[in-house]
PDB file of N, CA and C in Angstrom:
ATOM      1  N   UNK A   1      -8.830   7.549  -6.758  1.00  0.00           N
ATOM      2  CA  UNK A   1      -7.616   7.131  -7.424  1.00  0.00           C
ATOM      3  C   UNK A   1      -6.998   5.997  -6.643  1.00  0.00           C
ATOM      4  N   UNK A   2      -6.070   5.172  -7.413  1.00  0.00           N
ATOM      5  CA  UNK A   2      -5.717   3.951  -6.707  1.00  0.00           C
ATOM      6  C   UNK A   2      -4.177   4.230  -6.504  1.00  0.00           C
ATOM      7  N   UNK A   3      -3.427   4.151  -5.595  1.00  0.00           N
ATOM      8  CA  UNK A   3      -2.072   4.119  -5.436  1.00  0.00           C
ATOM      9  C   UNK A   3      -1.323   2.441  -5.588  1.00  0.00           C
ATOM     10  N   UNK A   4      -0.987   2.327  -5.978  1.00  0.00           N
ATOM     11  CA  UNK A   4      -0.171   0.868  -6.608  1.00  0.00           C
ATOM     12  C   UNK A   4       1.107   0.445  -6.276  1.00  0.00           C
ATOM     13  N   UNK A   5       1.443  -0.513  -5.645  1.00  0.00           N
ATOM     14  CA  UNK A   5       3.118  -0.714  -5.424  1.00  0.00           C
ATOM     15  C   UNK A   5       3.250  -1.971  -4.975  1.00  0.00           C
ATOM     16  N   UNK A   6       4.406  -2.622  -5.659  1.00  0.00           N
ATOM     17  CA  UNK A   6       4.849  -4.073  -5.293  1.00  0.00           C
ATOM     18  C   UNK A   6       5.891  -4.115  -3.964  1.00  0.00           C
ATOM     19  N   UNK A   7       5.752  -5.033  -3.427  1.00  0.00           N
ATOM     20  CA  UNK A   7       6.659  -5.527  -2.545  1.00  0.00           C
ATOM     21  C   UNK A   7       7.215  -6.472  -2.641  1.00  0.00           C
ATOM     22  N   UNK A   8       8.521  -6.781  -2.716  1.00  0.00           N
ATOM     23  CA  UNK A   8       9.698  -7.856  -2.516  1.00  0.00           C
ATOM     24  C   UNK A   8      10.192  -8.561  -1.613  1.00  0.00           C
ATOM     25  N   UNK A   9       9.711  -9.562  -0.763  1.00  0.00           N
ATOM     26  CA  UNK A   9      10.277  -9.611   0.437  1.00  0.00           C
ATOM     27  C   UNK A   9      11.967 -10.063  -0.340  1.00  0.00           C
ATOM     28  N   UNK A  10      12.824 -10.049   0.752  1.00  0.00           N
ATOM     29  CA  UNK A  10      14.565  -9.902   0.755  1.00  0.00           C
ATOM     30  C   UNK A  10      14.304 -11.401   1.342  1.00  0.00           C
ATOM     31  N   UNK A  11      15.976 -12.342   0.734  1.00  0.00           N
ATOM     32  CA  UNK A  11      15.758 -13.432   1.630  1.00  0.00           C
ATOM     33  C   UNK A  11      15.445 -13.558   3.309  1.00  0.00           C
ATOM     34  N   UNK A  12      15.015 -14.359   4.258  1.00  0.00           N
ATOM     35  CA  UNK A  12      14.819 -14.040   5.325  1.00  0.00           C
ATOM     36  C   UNK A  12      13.820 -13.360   5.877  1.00  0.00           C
ATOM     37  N   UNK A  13      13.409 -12.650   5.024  1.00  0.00           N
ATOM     38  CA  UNK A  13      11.944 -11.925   5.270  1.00  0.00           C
ATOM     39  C   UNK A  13      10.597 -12.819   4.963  1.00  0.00           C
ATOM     40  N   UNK A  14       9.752 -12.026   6.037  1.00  0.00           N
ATOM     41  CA  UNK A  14       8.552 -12.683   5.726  1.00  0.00           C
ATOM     42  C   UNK A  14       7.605 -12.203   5.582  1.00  0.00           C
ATOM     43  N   UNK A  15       6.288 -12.838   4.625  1.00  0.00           N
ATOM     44  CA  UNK A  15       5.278 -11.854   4.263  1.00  0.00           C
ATOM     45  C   UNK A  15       4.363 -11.490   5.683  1.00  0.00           C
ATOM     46  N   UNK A  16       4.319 -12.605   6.602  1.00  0.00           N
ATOM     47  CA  UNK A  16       3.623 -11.928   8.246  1.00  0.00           C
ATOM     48  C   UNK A  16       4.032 -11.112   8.805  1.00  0.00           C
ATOM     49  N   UNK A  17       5.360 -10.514   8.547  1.00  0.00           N
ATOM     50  CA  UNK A  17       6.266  -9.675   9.338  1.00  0.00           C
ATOM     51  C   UNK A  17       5.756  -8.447   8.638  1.00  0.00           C
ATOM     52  N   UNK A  18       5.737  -8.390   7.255  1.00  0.00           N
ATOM     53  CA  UNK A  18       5.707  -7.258   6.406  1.00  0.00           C
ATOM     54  C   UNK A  18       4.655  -7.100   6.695  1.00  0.00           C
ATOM     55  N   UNK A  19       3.517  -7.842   7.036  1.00  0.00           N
ATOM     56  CA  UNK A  19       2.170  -7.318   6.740  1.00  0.00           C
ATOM     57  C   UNK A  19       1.746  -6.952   8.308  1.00  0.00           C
ATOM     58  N   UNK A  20       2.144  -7.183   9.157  1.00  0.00           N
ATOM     59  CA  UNK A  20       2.176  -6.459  10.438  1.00  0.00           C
ATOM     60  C   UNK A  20       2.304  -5.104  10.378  1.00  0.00           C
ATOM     61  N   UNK A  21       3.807  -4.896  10.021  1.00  0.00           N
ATOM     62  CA  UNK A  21       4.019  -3.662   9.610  1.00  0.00           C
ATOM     63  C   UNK A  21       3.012  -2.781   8.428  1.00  0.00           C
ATOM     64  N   UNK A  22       2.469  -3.087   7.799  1.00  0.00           N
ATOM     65  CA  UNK A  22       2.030  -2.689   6.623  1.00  0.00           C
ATOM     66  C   UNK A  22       0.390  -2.090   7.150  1.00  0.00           C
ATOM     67  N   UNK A  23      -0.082  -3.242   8.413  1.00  0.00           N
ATOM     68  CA  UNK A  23      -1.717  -3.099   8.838  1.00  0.00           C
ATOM     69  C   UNK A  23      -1.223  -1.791   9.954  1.00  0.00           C
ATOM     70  N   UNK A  24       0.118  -1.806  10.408  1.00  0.00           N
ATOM     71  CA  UNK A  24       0.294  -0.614  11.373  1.00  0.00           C
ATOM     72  C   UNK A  24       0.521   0.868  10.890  1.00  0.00           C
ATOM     73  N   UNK A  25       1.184   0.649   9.749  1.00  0.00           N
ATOM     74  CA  UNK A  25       0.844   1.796   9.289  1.00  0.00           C
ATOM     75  C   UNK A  25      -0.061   2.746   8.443  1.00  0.00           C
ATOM     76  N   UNK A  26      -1.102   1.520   7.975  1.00  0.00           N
ATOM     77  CA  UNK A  26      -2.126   1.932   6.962  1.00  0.00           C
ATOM     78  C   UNK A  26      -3.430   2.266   8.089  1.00  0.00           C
ATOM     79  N   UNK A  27      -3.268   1.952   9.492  1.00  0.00           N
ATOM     80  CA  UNK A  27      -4.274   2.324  10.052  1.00  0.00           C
ATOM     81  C   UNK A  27      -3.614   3.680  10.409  1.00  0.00           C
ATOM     82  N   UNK A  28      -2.806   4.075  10.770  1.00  0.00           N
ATOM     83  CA  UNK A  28      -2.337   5.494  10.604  1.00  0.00           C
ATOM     84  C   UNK A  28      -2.568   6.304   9.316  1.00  0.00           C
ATOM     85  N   UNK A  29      -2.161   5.864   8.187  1.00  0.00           N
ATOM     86  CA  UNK A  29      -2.548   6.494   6.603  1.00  0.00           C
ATOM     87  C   UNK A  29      -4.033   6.791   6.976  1.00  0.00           C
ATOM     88  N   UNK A  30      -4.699   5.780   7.681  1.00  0.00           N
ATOM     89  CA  UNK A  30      -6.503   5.342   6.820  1.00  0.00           C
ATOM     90  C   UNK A  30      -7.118   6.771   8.267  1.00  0.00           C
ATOM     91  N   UNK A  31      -6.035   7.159   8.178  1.00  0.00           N
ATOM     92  CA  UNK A  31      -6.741   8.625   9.221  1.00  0.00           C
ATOM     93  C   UNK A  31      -6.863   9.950   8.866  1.00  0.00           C
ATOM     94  N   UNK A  32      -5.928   9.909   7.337  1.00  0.00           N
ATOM     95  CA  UNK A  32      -5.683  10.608   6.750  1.00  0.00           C
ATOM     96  C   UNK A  32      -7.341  11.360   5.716  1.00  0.00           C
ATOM     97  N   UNK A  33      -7.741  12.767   5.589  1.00  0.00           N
ATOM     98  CA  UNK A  33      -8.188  12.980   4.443  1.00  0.00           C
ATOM     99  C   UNK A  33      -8.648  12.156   3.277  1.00  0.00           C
ATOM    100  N   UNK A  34      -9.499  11.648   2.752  1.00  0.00           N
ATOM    101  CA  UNK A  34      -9.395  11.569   1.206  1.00  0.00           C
ATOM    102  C   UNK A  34      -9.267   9.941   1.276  1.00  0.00           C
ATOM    103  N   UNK A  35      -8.514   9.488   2.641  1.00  0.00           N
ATOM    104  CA  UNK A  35      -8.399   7.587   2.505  1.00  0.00           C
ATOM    105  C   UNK A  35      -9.870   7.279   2.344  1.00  0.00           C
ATOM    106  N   UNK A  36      -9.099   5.664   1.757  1.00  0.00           N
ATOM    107  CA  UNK A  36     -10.943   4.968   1.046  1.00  0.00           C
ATOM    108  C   UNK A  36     -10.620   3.598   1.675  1.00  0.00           C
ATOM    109  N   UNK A  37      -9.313   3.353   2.253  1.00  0.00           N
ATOM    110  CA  UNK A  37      -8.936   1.713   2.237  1.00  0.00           C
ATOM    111  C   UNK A  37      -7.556   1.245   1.356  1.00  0.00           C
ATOM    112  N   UNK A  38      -6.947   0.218   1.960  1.00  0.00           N
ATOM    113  CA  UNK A  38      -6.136  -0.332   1.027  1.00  0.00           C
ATOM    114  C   UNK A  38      -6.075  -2.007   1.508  1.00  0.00           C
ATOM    115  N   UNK A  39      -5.268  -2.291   0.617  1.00  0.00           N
ATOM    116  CA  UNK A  39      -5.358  -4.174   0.529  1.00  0.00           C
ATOM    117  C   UNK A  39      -3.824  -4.794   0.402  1.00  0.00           C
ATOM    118  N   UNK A  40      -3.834  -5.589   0.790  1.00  0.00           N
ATOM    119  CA  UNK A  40      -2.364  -5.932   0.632  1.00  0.00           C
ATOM    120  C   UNK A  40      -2.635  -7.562  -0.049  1.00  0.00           C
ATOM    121  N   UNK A  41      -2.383  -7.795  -1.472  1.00  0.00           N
ATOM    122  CA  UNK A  41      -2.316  -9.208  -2.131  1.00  0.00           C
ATOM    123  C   UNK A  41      -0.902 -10.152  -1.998  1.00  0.00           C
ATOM    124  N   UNK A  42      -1.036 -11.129  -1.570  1.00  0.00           N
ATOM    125  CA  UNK A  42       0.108 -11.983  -2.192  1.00  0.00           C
ATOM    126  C   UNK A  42       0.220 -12.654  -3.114  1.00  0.00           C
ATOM    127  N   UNK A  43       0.935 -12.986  -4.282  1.00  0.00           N
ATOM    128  CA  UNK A  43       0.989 -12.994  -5.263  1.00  0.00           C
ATOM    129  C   UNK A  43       0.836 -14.843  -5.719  1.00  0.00           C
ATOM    130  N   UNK A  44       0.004 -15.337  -6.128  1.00  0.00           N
ATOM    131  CA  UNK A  44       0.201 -16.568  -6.768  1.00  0.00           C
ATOM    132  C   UNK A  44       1.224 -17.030  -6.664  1.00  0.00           C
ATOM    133  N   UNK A  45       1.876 -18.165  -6.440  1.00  0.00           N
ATOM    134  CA  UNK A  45       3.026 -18.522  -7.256  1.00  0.00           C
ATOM    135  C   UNK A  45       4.348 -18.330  -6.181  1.00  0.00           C
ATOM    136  N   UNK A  46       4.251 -17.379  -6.091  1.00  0.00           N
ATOM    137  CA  UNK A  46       5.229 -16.295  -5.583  1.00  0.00           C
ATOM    138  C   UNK A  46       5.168 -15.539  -4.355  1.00  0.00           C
ATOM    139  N   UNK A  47       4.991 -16.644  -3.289  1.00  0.00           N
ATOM    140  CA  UNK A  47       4.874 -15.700  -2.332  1.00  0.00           C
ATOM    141  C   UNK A  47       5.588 -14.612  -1.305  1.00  0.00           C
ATOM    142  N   UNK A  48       6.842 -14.554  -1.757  1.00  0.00           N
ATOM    143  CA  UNK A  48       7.842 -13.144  -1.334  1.00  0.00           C
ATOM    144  C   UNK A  48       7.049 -12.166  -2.128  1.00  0.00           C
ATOM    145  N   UNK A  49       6.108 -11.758  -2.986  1.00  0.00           N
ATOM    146  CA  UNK A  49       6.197 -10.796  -3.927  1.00  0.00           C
ATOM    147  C   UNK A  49       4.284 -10.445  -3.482  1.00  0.00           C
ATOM    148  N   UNK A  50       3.876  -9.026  -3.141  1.00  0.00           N
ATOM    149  CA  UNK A  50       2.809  -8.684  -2.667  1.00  0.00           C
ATOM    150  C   UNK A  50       2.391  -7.524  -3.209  1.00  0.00           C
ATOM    151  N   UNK A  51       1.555  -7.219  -3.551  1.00  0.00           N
ATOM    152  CA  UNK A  51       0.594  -6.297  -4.252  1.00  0.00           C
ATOM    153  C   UNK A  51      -0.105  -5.253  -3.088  1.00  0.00           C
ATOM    154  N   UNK A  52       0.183  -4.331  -3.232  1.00  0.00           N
ATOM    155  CA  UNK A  52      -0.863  -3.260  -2.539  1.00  0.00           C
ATOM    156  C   UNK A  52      -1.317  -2.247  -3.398  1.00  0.00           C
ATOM    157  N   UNK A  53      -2.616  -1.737  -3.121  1.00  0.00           N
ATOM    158  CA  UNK A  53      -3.557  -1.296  -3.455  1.00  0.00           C
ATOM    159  C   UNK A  53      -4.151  -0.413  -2.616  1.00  0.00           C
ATOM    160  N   UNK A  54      -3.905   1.063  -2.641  1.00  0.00           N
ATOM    161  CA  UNK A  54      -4.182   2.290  -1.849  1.00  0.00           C
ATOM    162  C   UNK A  54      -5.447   2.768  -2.572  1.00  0.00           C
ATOM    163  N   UNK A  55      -6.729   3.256  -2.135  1.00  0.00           N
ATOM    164  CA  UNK A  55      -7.172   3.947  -2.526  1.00  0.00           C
ATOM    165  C   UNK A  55      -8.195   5.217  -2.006  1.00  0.00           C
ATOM    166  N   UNK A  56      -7.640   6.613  -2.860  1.00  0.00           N
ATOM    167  CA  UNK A  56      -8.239   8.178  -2.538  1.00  0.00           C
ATOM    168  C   UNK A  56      -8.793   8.093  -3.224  1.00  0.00           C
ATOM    169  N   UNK A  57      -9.746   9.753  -2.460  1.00  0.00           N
ATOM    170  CA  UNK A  57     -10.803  10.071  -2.754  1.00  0.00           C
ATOM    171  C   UNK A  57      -9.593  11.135  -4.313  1.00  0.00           C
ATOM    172  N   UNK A  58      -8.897  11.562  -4.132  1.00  0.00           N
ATOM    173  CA  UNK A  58      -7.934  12.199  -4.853  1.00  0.00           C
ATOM    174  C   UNK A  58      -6.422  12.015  -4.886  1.00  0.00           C
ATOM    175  N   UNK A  59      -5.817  12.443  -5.567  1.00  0.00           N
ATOM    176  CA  UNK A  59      -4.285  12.409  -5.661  1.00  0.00           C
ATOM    177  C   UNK A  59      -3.562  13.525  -4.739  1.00  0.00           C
ATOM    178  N   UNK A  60      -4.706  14.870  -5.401  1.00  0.00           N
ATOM    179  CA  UNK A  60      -4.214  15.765  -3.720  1.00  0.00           C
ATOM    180  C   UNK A  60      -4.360  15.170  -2.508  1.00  0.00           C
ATOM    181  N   UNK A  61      -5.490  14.406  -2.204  1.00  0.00           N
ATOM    182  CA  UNK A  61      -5.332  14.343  -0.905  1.00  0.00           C
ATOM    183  C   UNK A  61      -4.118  13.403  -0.555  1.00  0.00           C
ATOM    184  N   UNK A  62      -4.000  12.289  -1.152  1.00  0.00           N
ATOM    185  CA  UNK A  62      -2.935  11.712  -1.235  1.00  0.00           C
ATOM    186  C   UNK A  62      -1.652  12.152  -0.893  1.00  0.00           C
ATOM    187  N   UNK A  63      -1.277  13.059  -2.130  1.00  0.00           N
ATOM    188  CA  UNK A  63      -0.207  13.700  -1.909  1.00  0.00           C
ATOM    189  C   UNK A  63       0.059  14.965  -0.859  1.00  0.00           C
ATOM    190  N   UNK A  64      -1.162  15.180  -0.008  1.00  0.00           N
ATOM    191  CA  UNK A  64      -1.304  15.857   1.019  1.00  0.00           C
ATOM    192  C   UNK A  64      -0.478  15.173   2.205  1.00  0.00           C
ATOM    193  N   UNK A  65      -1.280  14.115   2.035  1.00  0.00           N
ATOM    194  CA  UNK A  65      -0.874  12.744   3.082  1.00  0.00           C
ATOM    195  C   UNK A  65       0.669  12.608   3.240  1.00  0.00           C
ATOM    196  N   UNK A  66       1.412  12.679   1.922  1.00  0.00           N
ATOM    197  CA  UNK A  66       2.730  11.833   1.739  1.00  0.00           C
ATOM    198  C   UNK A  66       3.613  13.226   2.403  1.00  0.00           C
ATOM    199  N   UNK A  67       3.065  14.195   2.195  1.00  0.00           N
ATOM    200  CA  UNK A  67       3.702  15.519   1.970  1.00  0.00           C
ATOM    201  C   UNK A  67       3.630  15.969   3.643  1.00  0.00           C
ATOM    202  N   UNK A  68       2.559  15.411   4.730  1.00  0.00           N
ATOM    203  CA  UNK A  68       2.651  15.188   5.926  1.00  0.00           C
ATOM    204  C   UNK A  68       2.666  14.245   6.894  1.00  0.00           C
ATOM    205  N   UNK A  69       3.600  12.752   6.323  1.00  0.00           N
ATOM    206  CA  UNK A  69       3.370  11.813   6.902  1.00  0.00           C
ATOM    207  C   UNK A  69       3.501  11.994   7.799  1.00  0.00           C
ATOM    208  N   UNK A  70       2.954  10.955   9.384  1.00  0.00           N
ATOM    209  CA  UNK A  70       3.383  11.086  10.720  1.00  0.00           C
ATOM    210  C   UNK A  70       5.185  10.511  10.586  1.00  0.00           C
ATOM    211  N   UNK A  71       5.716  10.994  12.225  1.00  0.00           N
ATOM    212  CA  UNK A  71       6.832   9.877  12.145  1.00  0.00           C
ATOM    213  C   UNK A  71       6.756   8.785  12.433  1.00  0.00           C
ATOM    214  N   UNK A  72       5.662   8.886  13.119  1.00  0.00           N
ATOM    215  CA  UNK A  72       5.131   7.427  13.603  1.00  0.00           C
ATOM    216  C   UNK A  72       5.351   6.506  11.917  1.00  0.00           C
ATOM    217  N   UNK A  73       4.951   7.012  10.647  1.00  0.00           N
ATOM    218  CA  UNK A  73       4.993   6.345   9.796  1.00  0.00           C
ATOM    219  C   UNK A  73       6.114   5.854   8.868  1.00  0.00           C
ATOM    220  N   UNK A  74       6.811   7.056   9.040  1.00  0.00           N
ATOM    221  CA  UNK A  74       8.096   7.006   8.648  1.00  0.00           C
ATOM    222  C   UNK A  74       8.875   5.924   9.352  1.00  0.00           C
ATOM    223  N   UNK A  75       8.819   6.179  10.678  1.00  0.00           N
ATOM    224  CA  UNK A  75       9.705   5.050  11.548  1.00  0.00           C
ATOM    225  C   UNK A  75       9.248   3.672  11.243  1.00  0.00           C
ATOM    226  N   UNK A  76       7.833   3.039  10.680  1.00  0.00           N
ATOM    227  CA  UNK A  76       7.490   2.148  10.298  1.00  0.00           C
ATOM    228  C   UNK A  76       7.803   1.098   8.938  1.00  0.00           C
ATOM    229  N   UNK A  77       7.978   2.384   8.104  1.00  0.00           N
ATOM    230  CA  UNK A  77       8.391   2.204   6.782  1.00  0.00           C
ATOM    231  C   UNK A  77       9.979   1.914   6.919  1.00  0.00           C
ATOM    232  N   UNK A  78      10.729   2.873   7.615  1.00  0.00           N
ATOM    233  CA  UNK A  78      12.175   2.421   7.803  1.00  0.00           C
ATOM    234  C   UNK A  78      12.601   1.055   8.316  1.00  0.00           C
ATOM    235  N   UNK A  79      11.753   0.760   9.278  1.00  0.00           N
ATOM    236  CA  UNK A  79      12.145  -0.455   9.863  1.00  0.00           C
ATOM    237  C   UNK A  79      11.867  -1.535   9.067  1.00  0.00           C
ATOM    238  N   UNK A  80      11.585  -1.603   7.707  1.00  0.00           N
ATOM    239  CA  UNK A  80      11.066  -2.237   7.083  1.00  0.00           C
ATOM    240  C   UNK A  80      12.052  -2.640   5.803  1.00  0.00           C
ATOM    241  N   UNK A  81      11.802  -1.474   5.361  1.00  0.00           N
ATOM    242  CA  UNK A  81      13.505  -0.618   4.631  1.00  0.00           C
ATOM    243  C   UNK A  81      14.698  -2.337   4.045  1.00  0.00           C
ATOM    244  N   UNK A  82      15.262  -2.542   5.072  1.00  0.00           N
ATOM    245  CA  UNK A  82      15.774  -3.459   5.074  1.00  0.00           C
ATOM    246  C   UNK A  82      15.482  -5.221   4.628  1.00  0.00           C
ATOM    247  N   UNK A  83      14.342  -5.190   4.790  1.00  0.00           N
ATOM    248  CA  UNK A  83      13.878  -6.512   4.524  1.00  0.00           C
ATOM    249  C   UNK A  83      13.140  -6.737   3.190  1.00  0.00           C
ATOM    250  N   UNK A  84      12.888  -5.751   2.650  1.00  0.00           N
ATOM    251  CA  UNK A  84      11.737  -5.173   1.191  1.00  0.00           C
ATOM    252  C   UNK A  84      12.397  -4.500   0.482  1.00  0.00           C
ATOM    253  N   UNK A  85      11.896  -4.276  -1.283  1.00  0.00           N
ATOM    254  CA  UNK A  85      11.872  -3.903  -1.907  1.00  0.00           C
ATOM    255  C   UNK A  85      11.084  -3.441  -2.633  1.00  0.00           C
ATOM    256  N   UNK A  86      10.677  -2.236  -2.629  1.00  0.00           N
ATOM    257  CA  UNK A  86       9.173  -1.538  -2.932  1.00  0.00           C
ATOM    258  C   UNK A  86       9.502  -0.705  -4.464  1.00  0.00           C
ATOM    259  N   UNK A  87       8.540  -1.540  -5.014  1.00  0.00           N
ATOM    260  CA  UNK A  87       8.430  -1.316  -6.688  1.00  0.00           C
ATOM    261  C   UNK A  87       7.164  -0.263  -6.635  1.00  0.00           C
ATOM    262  N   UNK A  88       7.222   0.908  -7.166  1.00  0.00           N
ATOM    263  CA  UNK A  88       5.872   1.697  -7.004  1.00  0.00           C
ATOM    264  C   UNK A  88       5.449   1.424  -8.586  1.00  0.00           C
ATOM    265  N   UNK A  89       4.485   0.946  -8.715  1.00  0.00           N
ATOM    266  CA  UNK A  89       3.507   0.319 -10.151  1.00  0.00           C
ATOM    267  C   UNK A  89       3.000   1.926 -10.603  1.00  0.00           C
ATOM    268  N   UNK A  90       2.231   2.738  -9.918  1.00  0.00           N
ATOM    269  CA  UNK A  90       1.840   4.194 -10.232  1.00  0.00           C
ATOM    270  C   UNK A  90       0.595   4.757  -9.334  1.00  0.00           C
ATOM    271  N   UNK A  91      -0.087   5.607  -9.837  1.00  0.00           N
ATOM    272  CA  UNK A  91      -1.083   6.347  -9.443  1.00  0.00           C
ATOM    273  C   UNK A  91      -1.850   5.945 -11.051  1.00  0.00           C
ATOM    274  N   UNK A  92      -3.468   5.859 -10.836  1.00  0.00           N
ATOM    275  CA  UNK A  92      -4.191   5.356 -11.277  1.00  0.00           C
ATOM    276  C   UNK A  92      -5.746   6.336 -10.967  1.00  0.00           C
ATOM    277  N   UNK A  93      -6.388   6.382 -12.231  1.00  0.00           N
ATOM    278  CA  UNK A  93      -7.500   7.203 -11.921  1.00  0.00           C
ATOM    279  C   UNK A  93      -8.699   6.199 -11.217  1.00  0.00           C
ATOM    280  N   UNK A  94      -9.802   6.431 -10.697  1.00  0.00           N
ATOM    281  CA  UNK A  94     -11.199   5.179 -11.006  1.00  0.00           C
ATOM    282  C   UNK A  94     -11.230   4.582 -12.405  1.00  0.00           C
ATOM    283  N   UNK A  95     -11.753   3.580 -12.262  1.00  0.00           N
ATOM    284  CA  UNK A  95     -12.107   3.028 -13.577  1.00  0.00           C
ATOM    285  C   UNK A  95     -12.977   3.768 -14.568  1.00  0.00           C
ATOM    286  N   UNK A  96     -12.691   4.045 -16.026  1.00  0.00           N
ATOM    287  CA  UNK A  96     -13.302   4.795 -16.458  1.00  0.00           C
ATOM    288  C   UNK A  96     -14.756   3.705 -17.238  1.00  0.00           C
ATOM    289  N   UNK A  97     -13.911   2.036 -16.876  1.00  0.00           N
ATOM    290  CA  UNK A  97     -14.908   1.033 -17.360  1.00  0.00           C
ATOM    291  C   UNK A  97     -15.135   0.146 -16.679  1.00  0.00           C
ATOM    292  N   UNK A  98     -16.298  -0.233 -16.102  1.00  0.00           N
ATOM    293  CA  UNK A  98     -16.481  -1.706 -15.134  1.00  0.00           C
ATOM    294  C   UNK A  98     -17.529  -2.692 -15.741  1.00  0.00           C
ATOM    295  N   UNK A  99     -16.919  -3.693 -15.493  1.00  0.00           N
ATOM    296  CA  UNK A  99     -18.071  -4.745 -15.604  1.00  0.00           C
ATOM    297  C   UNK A  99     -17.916  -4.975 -14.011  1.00  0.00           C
ATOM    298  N   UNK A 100     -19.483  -5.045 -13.720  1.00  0.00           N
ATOM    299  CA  UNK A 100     -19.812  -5.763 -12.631  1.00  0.00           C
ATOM    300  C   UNK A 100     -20.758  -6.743 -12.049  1.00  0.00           C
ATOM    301  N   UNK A 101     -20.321  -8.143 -12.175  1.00  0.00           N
ATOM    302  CA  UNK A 101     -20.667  -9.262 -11.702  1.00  0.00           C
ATOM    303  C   UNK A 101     -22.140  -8.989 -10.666  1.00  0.00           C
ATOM    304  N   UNK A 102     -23.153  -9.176 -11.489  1.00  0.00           N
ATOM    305  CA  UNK A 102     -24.694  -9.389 -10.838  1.00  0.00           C
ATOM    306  C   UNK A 102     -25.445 -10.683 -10.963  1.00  0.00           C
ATOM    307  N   UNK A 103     -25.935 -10.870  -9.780  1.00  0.00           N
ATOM    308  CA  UNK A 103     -26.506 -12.208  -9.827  1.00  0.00           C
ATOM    309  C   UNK A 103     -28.045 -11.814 -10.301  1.00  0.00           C
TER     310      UNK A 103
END
């Protein structure tokens, strides 16, 4: 399953700052059960505005995860808090359809 959520940087903020924060705490997440990886996009056009892309092996495990974050992660996310605005897009199954690009 894919976990989905936008980010906003706030004026003054920056997407290197956020994404510091973001690689520090996803290597903590990516220790978790059930992690597969996640990605952090910046957006065309628009670069205050960033795309992430979580993805489990499940939603339980996931929600295992959220349900025991470290504080280490929490304290990461807070400090952050201030400078962002985190749009959660949803939870998402695998694709039930792919095309995939073969040479």
């Amino acid at each position: 399953m894919h976990f989905i959520f936008e980010v906003h940087l706030k004026p003054g903020a920056t997407a290197e700052a956020y994404a510091d924060a973001w690689v520090r705490a996803s290597q903590i997440i990516q220790r978790a059960p059930g992690a597969q990886g996640t990605k952090l996009h910046r957006k065309i056009g628009d670069p205050n505005v960033m795309l992430a892309i979580a993805t489990w092996a499940s939603k339980t495990q996931r929600d295992a995860m959220e349900a025991e974050q470290s504080a280490r992660v929490r304290d990461i996310i807070a400090e952050q808090a201030e400078f962002v605005d985190v749009v959660v897009i949803g939870e998402f199954e695998a694709p039930e359809w792919q095309v995939v690009h073969e040479e």
